[in-house]
PDB file of N, CA and C in Angstrom:
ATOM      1  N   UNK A   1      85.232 100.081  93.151  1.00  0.00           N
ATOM      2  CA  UNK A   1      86.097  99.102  93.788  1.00  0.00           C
ATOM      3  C   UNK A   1      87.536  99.599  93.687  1.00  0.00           C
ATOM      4  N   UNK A   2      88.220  99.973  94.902  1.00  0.00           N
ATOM      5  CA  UNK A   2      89.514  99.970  94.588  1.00  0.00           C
ATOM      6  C   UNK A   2      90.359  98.990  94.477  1.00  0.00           C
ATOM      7  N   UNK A   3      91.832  99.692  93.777  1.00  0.00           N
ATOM      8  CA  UNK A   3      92.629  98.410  93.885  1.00  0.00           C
ATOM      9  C   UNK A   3      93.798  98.154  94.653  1.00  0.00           C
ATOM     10  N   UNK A   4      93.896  97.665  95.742  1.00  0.00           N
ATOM     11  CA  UNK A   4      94.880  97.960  97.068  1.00  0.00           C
ATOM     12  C   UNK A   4      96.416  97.532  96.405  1.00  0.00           C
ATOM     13  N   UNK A   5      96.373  96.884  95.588  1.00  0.00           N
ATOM     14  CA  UNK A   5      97.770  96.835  95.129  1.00  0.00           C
ATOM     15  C   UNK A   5      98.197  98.490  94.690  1.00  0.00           C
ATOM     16  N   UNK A   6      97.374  99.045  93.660  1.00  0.00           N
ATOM     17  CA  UNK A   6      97.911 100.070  93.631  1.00  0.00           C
ATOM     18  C   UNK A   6      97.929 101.046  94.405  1.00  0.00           C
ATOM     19  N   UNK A   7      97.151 101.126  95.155  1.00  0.00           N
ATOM     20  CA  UNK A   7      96.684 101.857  96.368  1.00  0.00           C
ATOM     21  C   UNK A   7      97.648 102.372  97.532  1.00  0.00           C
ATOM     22  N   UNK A   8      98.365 100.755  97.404  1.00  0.00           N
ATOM     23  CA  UNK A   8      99.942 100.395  97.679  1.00  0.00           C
ATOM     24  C   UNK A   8     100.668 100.696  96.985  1.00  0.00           C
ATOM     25  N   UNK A   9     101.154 101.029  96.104  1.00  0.00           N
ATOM     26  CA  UNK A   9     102.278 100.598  95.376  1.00  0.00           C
ATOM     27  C   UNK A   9     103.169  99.671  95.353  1.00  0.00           C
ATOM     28  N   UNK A  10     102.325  98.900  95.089  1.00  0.00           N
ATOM     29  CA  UNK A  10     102.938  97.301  95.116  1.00  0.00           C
ATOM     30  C   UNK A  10     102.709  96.560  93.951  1.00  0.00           C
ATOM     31  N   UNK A  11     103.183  95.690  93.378  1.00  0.00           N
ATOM     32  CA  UNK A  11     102.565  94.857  92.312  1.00  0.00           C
ATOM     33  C   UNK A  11     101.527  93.797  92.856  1.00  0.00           C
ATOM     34  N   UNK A  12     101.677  92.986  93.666  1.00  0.00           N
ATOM     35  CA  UNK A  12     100.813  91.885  93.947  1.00  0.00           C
ATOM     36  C   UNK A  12     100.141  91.972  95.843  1.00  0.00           C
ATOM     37  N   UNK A  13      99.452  91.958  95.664  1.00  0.00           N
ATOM     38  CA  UNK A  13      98.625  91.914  97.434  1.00  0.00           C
ATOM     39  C   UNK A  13      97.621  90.655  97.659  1.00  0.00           C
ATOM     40  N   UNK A  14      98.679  89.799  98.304  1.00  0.00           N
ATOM     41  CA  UNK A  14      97.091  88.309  98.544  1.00  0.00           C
ATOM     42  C   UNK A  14      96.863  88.671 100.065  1.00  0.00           C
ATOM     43  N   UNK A  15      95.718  88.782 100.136  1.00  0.00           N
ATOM     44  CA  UNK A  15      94.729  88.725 101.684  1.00  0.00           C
ATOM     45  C   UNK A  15      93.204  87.923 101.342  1.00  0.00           C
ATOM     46  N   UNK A  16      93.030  88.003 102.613  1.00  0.00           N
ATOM     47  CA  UNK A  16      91.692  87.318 102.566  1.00  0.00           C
ATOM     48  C   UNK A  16      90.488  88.509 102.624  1.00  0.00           C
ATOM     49  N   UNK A  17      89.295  88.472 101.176  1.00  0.00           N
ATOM     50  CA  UNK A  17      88.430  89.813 100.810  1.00  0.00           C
ATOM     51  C   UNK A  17      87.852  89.806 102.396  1.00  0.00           C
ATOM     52  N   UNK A  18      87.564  91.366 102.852  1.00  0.00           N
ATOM     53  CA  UNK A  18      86.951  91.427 104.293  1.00  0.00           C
ATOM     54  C   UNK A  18      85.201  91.352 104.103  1.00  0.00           C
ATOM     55  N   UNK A  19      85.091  90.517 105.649  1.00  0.00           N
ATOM     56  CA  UNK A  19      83.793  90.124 105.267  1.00  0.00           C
ATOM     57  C   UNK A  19      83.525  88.898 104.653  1.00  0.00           C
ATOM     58  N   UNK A  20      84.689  87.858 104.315  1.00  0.00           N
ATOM     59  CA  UNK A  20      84.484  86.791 103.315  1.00  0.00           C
ATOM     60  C   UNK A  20      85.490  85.875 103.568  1.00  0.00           C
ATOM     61  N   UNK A  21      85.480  84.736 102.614  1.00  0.00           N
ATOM     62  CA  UNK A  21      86.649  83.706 103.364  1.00  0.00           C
ATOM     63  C   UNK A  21      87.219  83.982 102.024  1.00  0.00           C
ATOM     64  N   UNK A  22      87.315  84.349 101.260  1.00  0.00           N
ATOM     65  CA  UNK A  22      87.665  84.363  99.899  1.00  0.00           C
ATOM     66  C   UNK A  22      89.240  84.671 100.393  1.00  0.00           C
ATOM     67  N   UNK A  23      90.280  84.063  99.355  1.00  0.00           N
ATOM     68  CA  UNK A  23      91.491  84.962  99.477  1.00  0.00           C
ATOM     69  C   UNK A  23      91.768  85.201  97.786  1.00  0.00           C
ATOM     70  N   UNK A  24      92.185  86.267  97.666  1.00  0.00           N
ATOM     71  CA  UNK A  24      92.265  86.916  96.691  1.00  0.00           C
ATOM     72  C   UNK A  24      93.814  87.748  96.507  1.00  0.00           C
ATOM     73  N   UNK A  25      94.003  87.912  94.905  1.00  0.00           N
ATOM     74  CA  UNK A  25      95.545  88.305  94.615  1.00  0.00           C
ATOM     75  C   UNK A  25      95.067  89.615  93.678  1.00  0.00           C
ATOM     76  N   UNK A  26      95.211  90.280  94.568  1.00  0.00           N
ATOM     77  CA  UNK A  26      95.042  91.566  93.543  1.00  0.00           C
ATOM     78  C   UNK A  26      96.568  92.352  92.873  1.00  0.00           C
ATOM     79  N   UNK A  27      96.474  92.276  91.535  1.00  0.00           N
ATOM     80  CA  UNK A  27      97.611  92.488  90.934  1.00  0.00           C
ATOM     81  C   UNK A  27      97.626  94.042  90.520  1.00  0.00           C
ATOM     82  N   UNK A  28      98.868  94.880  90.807  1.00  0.00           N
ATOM     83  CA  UNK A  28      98.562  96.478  89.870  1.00  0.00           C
ATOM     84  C   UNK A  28      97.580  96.381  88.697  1.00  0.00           C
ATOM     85  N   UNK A  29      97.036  97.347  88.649  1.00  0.00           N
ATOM     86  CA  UNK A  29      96.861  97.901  86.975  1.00  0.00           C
ATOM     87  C   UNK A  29      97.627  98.011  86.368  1.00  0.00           C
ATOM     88  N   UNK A  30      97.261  97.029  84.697  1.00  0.00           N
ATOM     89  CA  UNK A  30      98.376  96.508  83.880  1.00  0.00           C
ATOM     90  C   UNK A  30      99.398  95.773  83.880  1.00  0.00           C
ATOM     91  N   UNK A  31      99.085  94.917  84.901  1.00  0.00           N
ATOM     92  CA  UNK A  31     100.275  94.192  85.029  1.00  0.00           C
ATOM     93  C   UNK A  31     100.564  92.991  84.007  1.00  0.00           C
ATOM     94  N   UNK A  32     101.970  93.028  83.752  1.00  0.00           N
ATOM     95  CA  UNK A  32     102.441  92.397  83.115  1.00  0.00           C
ATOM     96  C   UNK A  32     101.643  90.728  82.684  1.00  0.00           C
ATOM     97  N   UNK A  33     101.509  90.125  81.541  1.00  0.00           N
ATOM     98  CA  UNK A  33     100.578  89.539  81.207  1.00  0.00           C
ATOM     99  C   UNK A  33     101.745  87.975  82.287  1.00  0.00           C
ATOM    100  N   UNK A  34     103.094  88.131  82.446  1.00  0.00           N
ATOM    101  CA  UNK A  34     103.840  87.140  82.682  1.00  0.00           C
ATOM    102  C   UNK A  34     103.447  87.702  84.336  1.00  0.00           C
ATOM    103  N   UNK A  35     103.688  88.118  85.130  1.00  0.00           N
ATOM    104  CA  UNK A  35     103.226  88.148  86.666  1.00  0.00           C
ATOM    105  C   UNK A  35     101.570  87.523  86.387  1.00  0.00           C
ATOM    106  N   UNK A  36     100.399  87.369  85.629  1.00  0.00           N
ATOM    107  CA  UNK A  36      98.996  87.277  86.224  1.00  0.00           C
ATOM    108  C   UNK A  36      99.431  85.466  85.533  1.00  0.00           C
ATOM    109  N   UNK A  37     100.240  85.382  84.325  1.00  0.00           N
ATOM    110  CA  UNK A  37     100.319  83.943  84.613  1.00  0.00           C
ATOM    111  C   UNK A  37     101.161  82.906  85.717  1.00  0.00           C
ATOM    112  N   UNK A  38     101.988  83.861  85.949  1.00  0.00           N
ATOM    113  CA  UNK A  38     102.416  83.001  87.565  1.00  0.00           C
ATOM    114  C   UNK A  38     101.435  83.220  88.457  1.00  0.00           C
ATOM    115  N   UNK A  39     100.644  84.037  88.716  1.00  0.00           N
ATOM    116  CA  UNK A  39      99.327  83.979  89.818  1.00  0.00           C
ATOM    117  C   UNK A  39      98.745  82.308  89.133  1.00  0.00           C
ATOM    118  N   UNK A  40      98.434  82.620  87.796  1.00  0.00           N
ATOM    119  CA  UNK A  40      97.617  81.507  87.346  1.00  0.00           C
ATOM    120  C   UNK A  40      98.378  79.723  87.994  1.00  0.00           C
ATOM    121  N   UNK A  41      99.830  79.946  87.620  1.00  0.00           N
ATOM    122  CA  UNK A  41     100.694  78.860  87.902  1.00  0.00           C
ATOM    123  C   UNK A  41     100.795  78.332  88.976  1.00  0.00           C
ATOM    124  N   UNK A  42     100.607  79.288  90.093  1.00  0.00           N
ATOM    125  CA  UNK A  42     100.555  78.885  91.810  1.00  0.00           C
ATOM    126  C   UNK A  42      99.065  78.954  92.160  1.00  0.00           C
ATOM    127  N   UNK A  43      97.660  78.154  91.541  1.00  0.00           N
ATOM    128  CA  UNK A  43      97.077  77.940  91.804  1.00  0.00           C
ATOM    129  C   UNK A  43      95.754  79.031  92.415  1.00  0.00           C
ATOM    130  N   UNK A  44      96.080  79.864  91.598  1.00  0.00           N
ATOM    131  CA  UNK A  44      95.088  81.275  91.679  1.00  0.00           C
ATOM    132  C   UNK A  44      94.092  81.083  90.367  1.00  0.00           C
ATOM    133  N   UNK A  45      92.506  81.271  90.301  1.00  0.00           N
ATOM    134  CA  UNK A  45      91.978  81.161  89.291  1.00  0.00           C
ATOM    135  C   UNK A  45      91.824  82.637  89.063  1.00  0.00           C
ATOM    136  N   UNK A  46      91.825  83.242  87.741  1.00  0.00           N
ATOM    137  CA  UNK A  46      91.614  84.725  87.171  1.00  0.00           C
ATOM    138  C   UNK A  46      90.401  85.175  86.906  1.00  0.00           C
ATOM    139  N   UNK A  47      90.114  85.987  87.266  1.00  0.00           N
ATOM    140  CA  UNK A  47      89.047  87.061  87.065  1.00  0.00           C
ATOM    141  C   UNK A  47      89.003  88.165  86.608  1.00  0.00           C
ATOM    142  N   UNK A  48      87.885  88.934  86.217  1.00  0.00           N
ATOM    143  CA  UNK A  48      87.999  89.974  85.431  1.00  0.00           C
ATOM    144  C   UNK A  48      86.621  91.059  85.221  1.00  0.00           C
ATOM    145  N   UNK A  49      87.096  91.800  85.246  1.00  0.00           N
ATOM    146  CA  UNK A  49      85.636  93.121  85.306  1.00  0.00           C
ATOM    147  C   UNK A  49      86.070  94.342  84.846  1.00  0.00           C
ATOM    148  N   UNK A  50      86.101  94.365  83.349  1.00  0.00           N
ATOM    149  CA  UNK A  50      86.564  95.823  82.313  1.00  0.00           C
ATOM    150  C   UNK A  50      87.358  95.493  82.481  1.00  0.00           C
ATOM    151  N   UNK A  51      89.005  96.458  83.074  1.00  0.00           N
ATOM    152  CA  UNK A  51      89.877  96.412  83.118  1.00  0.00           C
ATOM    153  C   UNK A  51      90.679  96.092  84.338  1.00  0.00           C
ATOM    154  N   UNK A  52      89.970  95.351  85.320  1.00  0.00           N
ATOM    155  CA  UNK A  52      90.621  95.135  86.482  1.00  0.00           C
ATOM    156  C   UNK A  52      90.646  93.526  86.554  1.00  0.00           C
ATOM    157  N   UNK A  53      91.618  93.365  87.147  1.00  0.00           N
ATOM    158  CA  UNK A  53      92.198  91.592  86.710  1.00  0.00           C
ATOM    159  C   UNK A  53      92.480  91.318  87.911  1.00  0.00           C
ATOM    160  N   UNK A  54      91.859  90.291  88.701  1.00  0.00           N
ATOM    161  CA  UNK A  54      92.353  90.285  90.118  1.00  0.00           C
ATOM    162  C   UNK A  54      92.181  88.677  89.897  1.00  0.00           C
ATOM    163  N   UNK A  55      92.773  87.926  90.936  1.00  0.00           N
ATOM    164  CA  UNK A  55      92.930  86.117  91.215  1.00  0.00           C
ATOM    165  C   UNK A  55      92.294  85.883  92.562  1.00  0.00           C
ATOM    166  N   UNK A  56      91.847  84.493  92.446  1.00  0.00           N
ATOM    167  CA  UNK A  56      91.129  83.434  93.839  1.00  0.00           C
ATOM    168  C   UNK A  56      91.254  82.751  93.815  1.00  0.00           C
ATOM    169  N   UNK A  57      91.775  82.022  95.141  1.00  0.00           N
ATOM    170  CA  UNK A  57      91.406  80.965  95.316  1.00  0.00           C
ATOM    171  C   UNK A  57      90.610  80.451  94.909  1.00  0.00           C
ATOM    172  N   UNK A  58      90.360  78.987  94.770  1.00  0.00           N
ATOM    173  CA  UNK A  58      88.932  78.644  94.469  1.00  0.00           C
ATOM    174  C   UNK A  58      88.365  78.141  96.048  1.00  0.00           C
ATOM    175  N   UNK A  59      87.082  78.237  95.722  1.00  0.00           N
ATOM    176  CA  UNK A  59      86.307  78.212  97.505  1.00  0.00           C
ATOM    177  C   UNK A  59      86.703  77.142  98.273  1.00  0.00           C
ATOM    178  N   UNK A  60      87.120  75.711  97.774  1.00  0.00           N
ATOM    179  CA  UNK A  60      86.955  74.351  97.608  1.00  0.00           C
ATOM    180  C   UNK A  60      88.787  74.634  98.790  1.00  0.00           C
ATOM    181  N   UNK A  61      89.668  75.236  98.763  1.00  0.00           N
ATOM    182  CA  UNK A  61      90.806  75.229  98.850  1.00  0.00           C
ATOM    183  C   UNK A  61      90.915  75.392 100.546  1.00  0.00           C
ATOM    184  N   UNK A  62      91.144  74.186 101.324  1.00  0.00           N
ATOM    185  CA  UNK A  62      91.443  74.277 102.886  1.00  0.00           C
ATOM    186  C   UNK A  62      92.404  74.948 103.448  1.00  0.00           C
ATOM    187  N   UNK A  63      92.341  75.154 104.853  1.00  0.00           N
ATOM    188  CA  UNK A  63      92.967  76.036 105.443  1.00  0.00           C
ATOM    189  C   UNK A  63      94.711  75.896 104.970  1.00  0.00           C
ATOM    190  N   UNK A  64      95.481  74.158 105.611  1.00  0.00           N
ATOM    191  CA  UNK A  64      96.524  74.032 104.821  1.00  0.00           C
ATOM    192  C   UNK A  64      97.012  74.532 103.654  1.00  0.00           C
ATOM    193  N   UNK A  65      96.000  73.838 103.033  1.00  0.00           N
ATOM    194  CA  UNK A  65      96.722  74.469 101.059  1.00  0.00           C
ATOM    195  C   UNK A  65      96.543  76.046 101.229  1.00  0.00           C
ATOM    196  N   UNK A  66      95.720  76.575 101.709  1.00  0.00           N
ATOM    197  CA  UNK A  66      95.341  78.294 101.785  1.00  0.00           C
ATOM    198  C   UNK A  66      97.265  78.772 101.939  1.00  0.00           C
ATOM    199  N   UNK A  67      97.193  78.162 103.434  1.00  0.00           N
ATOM    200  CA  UNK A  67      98.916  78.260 103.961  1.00  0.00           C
ATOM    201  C   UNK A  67     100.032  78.348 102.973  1.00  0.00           C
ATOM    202  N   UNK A  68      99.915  76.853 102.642  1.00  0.00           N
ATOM    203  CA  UNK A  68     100.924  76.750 101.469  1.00  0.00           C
ATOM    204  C   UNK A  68     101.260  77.702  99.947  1.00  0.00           C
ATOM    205  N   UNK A  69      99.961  77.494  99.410  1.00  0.00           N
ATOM    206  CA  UNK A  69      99.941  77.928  98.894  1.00  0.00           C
ATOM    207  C   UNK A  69     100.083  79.391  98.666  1.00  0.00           C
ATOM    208  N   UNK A  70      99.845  80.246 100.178  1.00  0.00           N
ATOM    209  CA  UNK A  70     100.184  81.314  99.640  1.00  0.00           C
ATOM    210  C   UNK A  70     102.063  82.166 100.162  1.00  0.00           C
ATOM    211  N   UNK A  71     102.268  80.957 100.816  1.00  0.00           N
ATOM    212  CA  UNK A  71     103.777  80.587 101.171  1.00  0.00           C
ATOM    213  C   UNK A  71     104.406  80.687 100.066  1.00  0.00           C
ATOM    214  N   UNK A  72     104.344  79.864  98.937  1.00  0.00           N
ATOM    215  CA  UNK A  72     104.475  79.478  97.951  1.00  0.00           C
ATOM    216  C   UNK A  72     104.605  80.477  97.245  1.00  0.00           C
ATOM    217  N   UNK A  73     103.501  81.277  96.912  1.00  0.00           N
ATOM    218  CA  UNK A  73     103.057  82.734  96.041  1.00  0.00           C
ATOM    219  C   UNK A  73     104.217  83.702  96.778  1.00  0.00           C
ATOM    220  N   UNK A  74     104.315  84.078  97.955  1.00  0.00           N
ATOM    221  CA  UNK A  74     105.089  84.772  98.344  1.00  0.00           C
ATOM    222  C   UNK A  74     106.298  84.748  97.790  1.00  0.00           C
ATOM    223  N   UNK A  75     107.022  83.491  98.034  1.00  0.00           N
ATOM    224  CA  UNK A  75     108.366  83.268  97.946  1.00  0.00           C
ATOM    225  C   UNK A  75     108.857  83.382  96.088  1.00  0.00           C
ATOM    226  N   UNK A  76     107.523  82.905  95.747  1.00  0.00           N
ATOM    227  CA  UNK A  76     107.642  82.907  94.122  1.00  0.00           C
ATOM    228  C   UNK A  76     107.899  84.503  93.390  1.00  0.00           C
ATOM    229  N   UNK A  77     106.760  85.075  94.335  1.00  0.00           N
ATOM    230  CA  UNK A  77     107.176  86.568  93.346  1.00  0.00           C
ATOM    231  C   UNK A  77     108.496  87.430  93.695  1.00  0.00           C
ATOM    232  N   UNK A  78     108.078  87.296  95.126  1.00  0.00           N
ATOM    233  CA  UNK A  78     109.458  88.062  95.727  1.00  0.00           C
ATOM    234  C   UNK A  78     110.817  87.337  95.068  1.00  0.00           C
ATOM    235  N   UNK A  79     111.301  86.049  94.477  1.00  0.00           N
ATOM    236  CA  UNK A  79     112.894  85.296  93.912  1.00  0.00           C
ATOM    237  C   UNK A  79     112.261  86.242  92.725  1.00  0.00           C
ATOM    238  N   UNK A  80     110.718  86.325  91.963  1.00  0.00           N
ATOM    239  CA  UNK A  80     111.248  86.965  90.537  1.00  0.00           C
ATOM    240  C   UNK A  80     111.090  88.548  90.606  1.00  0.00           C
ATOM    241  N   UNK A  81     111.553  89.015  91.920  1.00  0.00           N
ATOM    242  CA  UNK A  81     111.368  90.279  91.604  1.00  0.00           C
ATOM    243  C   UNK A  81     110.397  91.254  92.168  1.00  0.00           C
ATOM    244  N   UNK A  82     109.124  90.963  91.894  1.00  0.00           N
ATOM    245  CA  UNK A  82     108.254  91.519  91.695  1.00  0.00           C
ATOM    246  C   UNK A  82     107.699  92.198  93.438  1.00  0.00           C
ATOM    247  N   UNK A  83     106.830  93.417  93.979  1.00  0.00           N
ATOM    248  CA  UNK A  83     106.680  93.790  95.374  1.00  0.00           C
ATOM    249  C   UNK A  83     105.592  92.931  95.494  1.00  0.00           C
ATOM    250  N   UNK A  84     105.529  92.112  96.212  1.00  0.00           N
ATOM    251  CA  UNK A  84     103.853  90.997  97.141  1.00  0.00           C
ATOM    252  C   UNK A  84     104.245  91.567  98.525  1.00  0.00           C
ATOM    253  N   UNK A  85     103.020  91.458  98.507  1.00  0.00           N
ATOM    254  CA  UNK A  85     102.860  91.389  99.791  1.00  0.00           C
ATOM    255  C   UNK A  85     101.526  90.160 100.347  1.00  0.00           C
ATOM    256  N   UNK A  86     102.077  89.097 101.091  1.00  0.00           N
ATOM    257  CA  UNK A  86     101.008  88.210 101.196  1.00  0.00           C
ATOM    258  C   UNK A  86     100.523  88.494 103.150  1.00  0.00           C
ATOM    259  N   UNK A  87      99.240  88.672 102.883  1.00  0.00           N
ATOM    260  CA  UNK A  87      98.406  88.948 104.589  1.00  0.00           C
ATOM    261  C   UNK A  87      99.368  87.487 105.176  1.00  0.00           C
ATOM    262  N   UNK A  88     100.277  88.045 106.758  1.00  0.00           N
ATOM    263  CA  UNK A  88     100.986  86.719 107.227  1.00  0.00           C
ATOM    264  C   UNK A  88      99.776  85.673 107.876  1.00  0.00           C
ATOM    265  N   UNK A  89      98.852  86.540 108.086  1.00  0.00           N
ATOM    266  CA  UNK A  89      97.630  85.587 109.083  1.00  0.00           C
ATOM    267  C   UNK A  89      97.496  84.408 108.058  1.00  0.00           C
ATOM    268  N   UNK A  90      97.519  84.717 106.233  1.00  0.00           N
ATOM    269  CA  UNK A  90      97.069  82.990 105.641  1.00  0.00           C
ATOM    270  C   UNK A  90      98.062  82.313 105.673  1.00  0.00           C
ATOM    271  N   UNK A  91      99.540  82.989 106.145  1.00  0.00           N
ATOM    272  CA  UNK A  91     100.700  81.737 105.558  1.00  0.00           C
ATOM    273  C   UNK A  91     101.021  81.196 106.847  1.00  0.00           C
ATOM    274  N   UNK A  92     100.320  81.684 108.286  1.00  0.00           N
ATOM    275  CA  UNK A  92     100.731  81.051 109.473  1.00  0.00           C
ATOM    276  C   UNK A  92      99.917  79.124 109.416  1.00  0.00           C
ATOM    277  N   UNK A  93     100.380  78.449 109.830  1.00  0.00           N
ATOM    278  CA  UNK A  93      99.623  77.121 110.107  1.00  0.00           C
ATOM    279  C   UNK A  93      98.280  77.503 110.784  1.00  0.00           C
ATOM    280  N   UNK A  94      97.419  76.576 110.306  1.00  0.00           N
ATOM    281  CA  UNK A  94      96.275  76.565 110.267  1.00  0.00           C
ATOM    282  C   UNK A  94      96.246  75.959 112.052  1.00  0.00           C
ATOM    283  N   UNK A  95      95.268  76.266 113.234  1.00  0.00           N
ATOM    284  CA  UNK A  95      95.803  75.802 114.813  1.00  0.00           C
ATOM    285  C   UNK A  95      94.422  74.603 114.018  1.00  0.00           C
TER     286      UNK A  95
END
């Protein structure tokens, strides 16, 4: 499994997994334990497999909140700094 954040060189990448409705926050390798708790804070649940730490939505989460919420995530990492990049297709309004 790669990890497109780093892949990127980016710290944080939310898109939606392909093939799936899932949206997901994949954070660099090693990232700072304070960036995966602001994922946690803006409504991302954490996951984990060895050493790779990635966030989801939870399934339950509608198109709106999808929006918002990852509106939200955007604007949050980018004021502290950090490179996101959020897919614009989830933060457009839901038609």
């Amino acid at each position: 499994m790669s990890n497109q954040a780093d892949d990127n060189g980016i710290d944080v990448l939310i898109h939606r997994r392909p093939f799936s409705t899932n949206v997901v926050a994949e954070s660099r390798t090693g990232a700072p334990e304070i960036l995966l708790a602001a994922l946690d804070g803006l409504g991302f649940d954490r996951k984990g497999q060895a050493i790779y730490i990635w966030h989801e939505l939870p399934d339950s989460t509608d198109a709106d909140e999808i929006s918002r919420t990852c509106r939200r995530a955007k604007s949050t990492l980018l004021a502290a700094g950090y490179r996101a990049v959020v897919d614009d297709r989830l933060i457009q309004q839901p038609q």
